[in-house]
Protein backbone atom coordinates (compact mmCIF):
# COMPACT_ATOMS: atom_id res chain seq x y z
CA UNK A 1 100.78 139.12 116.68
CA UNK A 2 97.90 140.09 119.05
CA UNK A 3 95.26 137.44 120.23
CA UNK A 4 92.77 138.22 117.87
CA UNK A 5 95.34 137.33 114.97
CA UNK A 6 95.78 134.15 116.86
CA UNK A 7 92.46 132.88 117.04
CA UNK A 8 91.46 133.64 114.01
CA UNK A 9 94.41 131.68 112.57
CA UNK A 10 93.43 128.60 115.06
CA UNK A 11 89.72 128.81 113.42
CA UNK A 12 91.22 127.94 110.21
CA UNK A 13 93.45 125.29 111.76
CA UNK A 14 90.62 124.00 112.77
CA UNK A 15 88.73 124.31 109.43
CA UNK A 16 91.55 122.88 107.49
CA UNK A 17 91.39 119.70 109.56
CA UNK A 18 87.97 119.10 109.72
CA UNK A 19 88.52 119.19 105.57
CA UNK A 20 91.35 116.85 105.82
CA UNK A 21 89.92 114.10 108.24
CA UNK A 22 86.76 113.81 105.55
CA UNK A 23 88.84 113.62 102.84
CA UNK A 24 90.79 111.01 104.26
CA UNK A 25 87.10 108.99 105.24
CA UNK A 26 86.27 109.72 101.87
CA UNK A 27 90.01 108.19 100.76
CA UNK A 28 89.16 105.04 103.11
CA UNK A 29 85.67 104.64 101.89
CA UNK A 30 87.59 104.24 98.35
CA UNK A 31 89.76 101.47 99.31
CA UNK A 32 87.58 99.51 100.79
CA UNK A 33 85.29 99.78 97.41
CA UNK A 34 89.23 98.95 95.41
CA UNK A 35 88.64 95.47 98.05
CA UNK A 36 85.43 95.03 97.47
CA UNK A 37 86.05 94.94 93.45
CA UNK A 38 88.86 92.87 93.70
CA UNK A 39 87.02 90.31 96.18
CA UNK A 40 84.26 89.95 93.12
CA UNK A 41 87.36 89.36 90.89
CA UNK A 42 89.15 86.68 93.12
CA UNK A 43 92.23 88.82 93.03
CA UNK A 44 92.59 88.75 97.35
CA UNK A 45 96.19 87.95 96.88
CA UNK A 46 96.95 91.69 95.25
CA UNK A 47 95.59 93.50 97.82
CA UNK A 48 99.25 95.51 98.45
CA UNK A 49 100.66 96.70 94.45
CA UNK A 50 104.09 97.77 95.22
CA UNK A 51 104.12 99.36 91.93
CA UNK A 52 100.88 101.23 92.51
CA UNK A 53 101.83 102.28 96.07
CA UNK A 54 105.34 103.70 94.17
CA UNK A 55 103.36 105.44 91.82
CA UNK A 56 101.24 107.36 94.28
CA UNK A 57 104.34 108.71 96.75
CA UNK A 58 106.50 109.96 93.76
CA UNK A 59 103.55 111.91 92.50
CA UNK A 60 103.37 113.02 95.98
CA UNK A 61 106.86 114.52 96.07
CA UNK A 62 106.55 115.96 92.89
CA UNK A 63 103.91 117.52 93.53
CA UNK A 64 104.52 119.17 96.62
CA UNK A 65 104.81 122.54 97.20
CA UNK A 66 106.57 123.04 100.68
CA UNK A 67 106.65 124.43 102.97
CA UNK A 68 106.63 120.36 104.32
CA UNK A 69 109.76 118.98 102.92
CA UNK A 70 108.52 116.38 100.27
CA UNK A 71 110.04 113.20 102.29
CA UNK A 72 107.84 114.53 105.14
CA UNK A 73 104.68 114.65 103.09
CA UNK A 74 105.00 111.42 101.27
CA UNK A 75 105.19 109.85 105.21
CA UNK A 76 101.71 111.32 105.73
CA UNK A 77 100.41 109.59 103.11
CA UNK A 78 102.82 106.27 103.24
CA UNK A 79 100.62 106.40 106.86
CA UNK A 80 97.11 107.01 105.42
CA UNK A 81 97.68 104.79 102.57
CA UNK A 82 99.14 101.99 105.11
CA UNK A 83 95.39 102.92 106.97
CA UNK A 84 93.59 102.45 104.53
CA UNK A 85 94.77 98.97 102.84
CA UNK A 86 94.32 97.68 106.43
CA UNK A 87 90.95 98.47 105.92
CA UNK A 88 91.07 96.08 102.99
CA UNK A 89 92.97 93.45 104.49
CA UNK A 90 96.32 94.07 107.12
CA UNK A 91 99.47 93.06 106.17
CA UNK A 92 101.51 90.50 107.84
CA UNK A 93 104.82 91.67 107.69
CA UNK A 94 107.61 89.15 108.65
CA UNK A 95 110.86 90.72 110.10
CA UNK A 96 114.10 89.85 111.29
CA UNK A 97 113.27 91.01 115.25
CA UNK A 98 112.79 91.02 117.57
CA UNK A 99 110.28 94.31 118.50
CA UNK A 100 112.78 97.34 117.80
CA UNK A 101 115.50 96.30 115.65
CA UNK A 102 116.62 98.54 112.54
CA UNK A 103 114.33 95.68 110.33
CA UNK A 104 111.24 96.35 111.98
CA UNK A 105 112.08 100.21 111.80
CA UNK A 106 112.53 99.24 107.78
CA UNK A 107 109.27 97.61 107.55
CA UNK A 108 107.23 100.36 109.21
CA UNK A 109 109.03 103.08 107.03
CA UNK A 110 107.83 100.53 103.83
CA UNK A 111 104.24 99.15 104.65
CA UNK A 112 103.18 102.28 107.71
CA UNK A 113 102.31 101.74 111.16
CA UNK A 114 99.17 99.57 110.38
CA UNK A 115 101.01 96.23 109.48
CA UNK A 116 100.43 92.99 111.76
CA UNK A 117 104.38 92.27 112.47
CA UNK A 118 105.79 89.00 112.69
CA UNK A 119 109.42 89.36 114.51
CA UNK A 120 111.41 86.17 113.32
CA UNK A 121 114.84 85.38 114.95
CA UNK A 122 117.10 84.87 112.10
CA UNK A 123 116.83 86.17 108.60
CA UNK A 124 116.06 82.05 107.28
CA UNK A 125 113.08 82.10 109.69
CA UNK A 126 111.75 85.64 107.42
CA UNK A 127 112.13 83.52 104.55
CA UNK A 128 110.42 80.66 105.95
CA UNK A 129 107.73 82.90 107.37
CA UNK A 130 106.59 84.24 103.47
CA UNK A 131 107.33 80.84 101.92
CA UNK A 132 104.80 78.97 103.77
CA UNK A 133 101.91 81.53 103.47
CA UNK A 134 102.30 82.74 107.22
CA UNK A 135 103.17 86.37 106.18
CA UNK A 136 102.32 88.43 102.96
CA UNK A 137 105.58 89.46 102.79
CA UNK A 138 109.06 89.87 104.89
CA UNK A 139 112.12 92.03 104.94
CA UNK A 140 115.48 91.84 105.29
CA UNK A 141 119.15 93.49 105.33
CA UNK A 142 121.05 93.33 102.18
CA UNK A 143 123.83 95.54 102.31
CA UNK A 144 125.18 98.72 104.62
CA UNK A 145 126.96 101.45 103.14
CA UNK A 146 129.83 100.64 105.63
CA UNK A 147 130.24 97.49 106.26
CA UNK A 148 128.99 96.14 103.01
CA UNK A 149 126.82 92.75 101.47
CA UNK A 150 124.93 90.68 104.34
CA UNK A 151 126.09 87.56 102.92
CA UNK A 152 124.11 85.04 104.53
CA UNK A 153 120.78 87.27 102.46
CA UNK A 154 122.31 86.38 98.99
CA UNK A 155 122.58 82.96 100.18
CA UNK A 156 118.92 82.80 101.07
CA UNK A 157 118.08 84.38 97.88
CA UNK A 158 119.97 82.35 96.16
CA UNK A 159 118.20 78.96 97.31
CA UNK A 160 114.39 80.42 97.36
CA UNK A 161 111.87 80.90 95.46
CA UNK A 162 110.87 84.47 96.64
CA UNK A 163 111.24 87.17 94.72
CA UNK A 164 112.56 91.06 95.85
CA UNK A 165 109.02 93.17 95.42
CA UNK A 166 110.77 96.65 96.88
CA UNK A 167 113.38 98.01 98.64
CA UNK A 168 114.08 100.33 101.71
CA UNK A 169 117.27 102.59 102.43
CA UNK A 170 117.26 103.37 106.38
CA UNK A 171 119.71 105.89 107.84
CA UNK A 172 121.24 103.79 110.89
CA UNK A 173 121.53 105.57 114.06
CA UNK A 174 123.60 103.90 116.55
CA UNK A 175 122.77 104.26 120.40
CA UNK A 176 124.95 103.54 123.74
CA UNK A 177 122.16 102.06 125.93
CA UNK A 178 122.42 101.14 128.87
CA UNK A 179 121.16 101.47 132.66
CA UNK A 180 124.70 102.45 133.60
CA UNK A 181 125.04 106.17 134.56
CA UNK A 182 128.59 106.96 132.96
CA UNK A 183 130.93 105.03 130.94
CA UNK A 184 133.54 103.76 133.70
CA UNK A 185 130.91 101.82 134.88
CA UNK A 186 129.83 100.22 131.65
CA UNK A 187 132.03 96.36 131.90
CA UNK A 188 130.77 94.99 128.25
CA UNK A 189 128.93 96.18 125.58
CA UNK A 190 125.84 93.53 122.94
CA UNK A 191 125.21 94.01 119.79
CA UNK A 192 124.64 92.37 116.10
CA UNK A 193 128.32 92.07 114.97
CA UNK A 194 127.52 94.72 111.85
CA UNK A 195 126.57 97.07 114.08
CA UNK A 196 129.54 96.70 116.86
CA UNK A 197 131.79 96.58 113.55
CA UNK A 198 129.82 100.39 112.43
CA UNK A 199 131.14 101.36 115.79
CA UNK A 200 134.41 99.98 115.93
CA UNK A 201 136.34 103.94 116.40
CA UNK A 202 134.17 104.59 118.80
CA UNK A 203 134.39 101.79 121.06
CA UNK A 204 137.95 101.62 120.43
CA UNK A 205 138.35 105.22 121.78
CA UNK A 206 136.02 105.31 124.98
CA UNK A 207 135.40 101.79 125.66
CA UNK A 208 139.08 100.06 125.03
CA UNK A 209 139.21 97.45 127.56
CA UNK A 210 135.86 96.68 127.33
CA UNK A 211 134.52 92.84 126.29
CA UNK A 212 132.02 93.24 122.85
CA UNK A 213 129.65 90.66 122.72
CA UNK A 214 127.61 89.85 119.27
CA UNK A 215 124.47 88.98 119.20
CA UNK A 216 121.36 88.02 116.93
CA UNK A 217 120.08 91.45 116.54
CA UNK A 218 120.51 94.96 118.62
CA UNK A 219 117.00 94.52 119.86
CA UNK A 220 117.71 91.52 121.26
CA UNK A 221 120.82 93.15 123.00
CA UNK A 222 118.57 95.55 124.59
CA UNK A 223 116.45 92.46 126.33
CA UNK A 224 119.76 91.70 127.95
CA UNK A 225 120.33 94.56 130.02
CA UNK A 226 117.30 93.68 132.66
CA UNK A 227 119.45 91.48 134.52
CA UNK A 228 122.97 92.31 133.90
CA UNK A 229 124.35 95.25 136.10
CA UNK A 230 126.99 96.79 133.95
CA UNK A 231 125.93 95.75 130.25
CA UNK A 232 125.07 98.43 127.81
CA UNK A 233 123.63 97.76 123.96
CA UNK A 234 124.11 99.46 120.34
CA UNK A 235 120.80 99.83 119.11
CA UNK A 236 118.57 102.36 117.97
CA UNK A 237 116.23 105.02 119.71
CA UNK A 238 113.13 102.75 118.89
CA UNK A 239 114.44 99.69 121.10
CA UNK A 240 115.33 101.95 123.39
CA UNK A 241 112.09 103.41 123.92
CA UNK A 242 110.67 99.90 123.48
CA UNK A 243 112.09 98.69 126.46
CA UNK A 244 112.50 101.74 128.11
CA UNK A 245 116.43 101.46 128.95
CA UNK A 246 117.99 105.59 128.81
CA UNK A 247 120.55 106.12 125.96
CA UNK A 248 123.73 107.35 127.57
CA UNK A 249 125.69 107.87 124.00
CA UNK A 250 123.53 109.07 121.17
CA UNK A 251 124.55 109.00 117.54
CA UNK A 252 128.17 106.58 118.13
CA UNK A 253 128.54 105.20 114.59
CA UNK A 254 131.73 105.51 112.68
CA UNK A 255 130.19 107.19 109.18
CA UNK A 256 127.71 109.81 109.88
CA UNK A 257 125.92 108.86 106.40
CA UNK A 258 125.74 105.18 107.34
CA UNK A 259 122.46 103.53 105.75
CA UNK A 260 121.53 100.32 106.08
CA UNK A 261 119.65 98.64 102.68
CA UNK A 262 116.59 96.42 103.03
CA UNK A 263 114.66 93.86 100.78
CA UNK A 264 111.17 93.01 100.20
CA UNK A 265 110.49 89.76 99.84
CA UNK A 266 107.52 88.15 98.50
CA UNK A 267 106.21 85.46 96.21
CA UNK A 268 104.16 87.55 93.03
CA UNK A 269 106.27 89.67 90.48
CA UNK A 270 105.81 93.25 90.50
CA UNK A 271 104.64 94.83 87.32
CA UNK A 272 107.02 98.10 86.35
CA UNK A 273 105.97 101.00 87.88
CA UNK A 274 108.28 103.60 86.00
CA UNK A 275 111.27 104.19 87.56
CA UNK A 276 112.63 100.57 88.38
CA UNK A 277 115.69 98.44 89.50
CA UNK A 278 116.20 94.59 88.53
CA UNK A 279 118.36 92.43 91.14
CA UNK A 280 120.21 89.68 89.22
CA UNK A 281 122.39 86.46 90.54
CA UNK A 282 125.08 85.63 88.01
CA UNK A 283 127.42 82.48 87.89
CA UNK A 284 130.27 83.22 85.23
CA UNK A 285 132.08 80.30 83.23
CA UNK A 286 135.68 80.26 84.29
CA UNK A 287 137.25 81.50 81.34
CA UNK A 288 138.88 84.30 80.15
CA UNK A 289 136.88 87.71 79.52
CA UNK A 290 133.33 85.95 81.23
CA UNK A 291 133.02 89.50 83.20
CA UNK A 292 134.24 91.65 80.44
CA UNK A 293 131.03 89.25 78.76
CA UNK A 294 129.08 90.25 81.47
CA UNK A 295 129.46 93.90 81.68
CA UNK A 296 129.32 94.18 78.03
CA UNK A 297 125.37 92.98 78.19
CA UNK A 298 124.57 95.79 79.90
CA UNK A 299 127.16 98.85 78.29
CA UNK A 300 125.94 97.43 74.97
CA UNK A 301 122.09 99.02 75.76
CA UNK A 302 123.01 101.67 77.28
CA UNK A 303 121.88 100.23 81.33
CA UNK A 304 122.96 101.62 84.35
CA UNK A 305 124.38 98.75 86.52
CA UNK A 306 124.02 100.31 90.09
CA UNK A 307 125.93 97.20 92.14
CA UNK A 308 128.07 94.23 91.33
CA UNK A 309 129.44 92.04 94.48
CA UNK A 310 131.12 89.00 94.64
CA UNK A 311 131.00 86.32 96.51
CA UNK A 312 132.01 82.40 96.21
CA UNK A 313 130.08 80.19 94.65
CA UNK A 314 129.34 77.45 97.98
CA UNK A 315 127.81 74.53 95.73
CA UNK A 316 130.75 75.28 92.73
CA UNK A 317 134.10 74.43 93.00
CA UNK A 318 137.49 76.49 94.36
CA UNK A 319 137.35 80.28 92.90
CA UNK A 320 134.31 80.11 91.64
CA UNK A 321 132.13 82.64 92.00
CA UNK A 322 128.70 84.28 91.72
CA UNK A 323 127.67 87.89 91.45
CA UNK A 324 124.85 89.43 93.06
CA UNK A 325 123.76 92.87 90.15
CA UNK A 326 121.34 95.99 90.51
CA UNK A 327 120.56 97.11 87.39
CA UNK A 328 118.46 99.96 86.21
CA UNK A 329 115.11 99.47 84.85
CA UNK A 330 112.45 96.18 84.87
CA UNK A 331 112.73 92.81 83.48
CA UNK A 332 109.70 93.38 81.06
CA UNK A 333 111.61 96.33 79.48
CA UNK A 334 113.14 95.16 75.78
CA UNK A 335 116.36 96.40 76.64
CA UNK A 336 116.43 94.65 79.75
CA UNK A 337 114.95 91.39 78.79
CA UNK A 338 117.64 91.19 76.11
CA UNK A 339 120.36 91.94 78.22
CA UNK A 340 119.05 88.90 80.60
CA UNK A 341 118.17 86.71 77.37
CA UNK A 342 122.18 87.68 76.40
CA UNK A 343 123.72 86.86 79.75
CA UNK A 344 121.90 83.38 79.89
CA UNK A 345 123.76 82.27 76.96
CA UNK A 346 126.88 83.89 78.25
CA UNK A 347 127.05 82.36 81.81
CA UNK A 348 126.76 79.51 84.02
CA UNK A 349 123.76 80.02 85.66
CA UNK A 350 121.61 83.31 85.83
CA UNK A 351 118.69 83.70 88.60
CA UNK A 352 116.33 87.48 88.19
CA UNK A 353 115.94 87.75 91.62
CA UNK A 354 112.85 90.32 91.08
CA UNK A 355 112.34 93.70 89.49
CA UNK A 356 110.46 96.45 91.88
CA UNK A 357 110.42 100.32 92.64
CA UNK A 358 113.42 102.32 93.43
CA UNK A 359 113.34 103.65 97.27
CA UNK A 360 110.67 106.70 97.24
CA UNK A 361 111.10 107.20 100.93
């Protein structure tokens, strides 16, 4: 390709963007009239429609034509939208941090880089956070494809009155980092106990005699290295940029499809948006064929149930149990809203812990 090819194809680069960046002013002069509307109509609280922002990204995908693959292009405009609602009024975004932990990575994949984080210590503090008005919303682990249910969520949810608005799959990536140069010299390794549990083969094989040490959260392991000659973290690339320690081992987890699951939490409903997933907490009756019951409210009309996990019931008595559900489709739909209507009658105690978009991203 001679030079003249090139510059004439850097002209309409050039063309192309000028396009773009006024049709994303033109975008942002839009939201802030959507703000300006829903000012007039005392609706400030609905600023963020989870359904809405759903909505837009799947038509996205669908609609795109390559050669971007469609995850890629529904980031570029999970970034502009995020941009433009801050425009209307920034998010505060409760997290379980600190800075660089696989939650806050969760949250900016969700809401975009334009949120106002709050990094909370423990997951009760993100609760805490959204409860008393001091973030719009927070997020939180619920479940990793290896290591399974974070139990201590479903207890939260299980006493609050927040409700799930959305949900985020994140492929985890687990980093050695450390300030060490090789492994000999590496004498004990931090981490959040899922994480040193995702790497369990690994450390077994090149760190065996090596002291693991669990911590609140991986970011939080990374802090720990300034002082400690010899330490090295699991974490992911973020914290490690964050606070600029080198990654000696990239990529050390057990499952190479390991995904970690996070929750929105927030305090409005979420109308359906079209392609939907209900959370449910169930407490059966201790008698015989309650879960055969159970099941049968959802085979009966023909719903997808997408998780069932069990876990004992702490306020109940000895083998008692309750059972956190994913089912397919919203509360509001009639098949759905019998099937809850049914199970009340059937069980012991039934809490809809929210209905909200499937994962686009």
């Amino acid at each position: 390709m001679s030079e003249t090819d090139l510059n004439t194809i850097r002209i309409k680069i050039d063309e192309l963007d000028q396009q773009i960046q006024a049709l994303i002013s033109e975008r942002a002069k839009c939201a802030q009239q959507v703000a300006e509307v829903k000012m007039r109509a005392g609706d400030e609280a609905l600023f963020y429609r989870p359904e809405r922002e759903a909505q837009v990204l799947r038509a996205v995908k669908e609609r795109n034509s390559g050669p971007l693959d469609a995850n890629e292009m529904a980031r570029l405009f999970r970034e502009i939208m995020a941009a433009c609602l801050a425009l209307e009024q920034p998010l505060k975004i409760a997290y379980l941090g600190p800075d660089g932990s696989y939650t806050h990575m969760g949250a900016l994949k969700h809401f975009g880089g334009s949120i106002n984080g709050l990094a909370s210590a423990q997951i009760d503090d993100v609760f805490r956070e959204v409860e008393a008005g001091n973030a719009d919303f927070g997020i939180v682990p619920i479940e990793n494809s290896t290591e399974g249910v974070i139990s201590y969520t479903l207890d939260m949810l299980l006493q609050s009155r927040l409700v799930i608005c959305g949900e985020v799959d994140l492929p985890i990536h687990h980093n050695l980092i450390t300030h060490c140069k090789v492994l000999t010299a590496v004498t004990r390794v931090y981490s959040h106990q899922q994480s040193l549990a995702q790497c369990r083969n690994w450390l077994n094989k090149n760190l065996p005699a090596v002291e693991t040490i669990a911590v609140s959260s991986n970011s939080h392991a990374v802090t720990l290295l300034k002082d400690e000659p010899g330490a090295a973290a699991i974490a992911g690339q973020v914290a490690a940029d964050l606070y600029s320690v080198p990654v000696l081992n990239q990529n050390i987890e057990d499952q190479v499809d390991n995904t970690t699951r996070f929750i929105v939490l927030g305090k409005h409903s979420v109308p359906a948006s079209g392609d939907d997933k209900t959370s449910l907490l169930v407490m059966l009756h201790n008698k015989a064929g309650a879960l055969h019951d159970l099941l049968s409210a959802f085979a009966d009309r023909g719903i997808s149930m997408s998780k069932i996990e069990s876990r004992p019931a702490q306020s109940s008595g000895v083998w008692e149990y309750v059972f956190f559900i994913d089912i397919q489709g919203h509360r509001d739909e009639p098949n759905v809203a019998e099937a809850i209507t049914d199970l009340e009658h059937k069980s012991a105690m039934l809490k809809v812990l929210g209905s909200y978009p499937v994962a686009v991203l």
